[in-house]
Protein backbone atom coordinates (compact mmCIF):
# COMPACT_ATOMS: atom_id res chain seq x y z
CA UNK A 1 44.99 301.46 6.69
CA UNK A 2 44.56 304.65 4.79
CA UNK A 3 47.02 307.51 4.63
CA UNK A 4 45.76 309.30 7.48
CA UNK A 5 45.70 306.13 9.44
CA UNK A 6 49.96 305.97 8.69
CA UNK A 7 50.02 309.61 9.87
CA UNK A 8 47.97 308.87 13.00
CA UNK A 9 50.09 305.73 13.86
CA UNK A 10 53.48 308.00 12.69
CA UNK A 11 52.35 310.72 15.11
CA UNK A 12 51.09 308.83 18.34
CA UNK A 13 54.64 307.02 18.76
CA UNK A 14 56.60 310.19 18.39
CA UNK A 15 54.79 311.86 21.22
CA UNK A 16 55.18 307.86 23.05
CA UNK A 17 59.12 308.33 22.39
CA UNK A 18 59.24 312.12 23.19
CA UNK A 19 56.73 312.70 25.89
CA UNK A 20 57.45 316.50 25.55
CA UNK A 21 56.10 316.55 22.21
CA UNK A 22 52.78 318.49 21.39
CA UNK A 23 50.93 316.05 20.04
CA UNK A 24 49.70 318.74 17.32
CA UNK A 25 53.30 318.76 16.29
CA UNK A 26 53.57 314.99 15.80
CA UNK A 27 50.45 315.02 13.30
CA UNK A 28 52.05 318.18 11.54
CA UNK A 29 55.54 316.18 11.18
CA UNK A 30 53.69 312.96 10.35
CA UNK A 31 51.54 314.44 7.89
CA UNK A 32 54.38 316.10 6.53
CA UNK A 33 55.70 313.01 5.95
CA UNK A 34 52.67 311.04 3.88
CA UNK A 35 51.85 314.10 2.05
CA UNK A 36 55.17 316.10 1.29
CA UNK A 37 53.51 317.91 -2.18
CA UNK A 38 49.88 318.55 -1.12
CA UNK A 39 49.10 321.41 1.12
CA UNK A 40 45.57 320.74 1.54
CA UNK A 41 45.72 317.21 2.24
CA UNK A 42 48.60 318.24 5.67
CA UNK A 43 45.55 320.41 6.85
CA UNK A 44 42.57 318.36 6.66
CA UNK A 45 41.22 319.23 9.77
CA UNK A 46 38.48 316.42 10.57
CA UNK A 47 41.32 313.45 10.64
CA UNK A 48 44.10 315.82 12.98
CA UNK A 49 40.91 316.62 15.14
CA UNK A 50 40.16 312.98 15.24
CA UNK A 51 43.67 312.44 16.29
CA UNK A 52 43.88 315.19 18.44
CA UNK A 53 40.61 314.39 20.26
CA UNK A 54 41.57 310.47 21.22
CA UNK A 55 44.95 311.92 22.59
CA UNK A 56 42.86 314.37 24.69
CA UNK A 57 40.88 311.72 25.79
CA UNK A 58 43.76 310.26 26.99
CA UNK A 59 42.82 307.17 24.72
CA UNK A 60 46.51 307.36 23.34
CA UNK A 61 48.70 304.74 24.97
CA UNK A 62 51.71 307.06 25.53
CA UNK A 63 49.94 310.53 25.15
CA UNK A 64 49.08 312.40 28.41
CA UNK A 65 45.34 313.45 28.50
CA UNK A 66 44.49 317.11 27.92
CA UNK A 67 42.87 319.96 25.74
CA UNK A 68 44.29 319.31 22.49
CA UNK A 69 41.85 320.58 20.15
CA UNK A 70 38.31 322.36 20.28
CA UNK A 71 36.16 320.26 17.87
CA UNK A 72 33.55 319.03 19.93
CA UNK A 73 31.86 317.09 16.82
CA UNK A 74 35.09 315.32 15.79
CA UNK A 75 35.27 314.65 19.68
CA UNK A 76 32.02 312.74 19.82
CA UNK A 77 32.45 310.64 16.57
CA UNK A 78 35.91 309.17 17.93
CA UNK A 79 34.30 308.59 21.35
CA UNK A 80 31.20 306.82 19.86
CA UNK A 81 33.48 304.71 17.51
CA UNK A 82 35.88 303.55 20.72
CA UNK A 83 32.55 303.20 22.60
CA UNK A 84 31.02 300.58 19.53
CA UNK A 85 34.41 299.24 18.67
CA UNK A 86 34.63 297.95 22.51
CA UNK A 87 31.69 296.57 22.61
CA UNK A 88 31.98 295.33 18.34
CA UNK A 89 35.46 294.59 17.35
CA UNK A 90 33.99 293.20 13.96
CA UNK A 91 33.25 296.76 13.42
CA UNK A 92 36.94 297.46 12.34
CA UNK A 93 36.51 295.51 9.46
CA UNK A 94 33.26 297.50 8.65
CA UNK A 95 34.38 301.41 8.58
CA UNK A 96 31.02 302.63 6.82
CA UNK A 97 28.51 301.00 9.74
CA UNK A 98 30.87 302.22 12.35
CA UNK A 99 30.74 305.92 10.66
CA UNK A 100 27.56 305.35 10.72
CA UNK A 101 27.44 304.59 14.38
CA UNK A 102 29.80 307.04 15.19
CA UNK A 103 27.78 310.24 13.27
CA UNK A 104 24.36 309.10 14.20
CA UNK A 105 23.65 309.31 10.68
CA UNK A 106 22.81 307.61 7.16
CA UNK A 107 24.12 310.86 5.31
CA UNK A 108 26.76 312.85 6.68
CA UNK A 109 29.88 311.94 5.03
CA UNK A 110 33.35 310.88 6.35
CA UNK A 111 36.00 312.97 6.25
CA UNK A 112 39.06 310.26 7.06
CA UNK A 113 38.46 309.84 11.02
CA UNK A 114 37.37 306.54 10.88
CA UNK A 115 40.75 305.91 9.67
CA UNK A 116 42.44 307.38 12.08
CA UNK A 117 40.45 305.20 15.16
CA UNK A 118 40.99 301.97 13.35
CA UNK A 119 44.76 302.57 12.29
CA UNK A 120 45.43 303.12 16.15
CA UNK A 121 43.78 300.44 17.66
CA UNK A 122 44.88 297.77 14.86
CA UNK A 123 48.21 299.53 15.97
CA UNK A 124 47.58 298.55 19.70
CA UNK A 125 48.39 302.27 20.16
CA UNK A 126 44.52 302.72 22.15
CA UNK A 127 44.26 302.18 25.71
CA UNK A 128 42.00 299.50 27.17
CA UNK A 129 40.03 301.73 29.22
């Protein structure tokens, strides 16, 4: 589990625990947290859309569904990669063929959300549905 796989995991069981919590606030604390002295690294935005996106999806045990972000690409990589995963656990263990999956593509390169999916299902923190 990479960093922003920690962060994802961090931030999905604060919102669990405080329900009231924006989950765009968890990732900001949790990121916070992994990377306290690099700026750029706490506002990567493909990984906290990836996040954001599987909370929207209500794919977050613990995270009610909603409009949490406005990336419709990040959107359809994370909902491609739950959609193979499901039907390919082995997949987990093979994060370049599922990015692969997940862009539709041999060449576009990852930007970390592949980390985030795998983190929080090897976390049990995705729903079954």
């Amino acid at each position: 589990m990479g960093k922003y796989g920690k962060a994802a995991v961090i931030a999905a069981r604060a919102v669990a625990k405080q329900p009231t919590m924006h989950p765009r606030d968890a990732w900001n604390s949790a990121v916070a947290q992994i990377f306290p002295d690099s700026e750029s690294s706490r506002t990567k935005g493909c990984p906290r859309d990836s996040f954001l996106a599987l909370c929207g999806m209500g794919a977050v045990i613990g995270v009610q569904k909603g409009s949490y972000t406005r990336s419709v690409k990040n959107r359809s990589y994370v909902e491609r990669a739950l959609t193979a995963l499901r039907a390919n656990p082995a997949l987990q263990k093979d994060e370049a063929r599922l990015w692969k999956i997940a862009s539709q593509s041999a060449t576009k390169i990852p930007n970390h959300q592949m980390d985030v999916v795998n983190a929080l299902l090897a976390s049990g923190l995705i729903a079954d549905n």
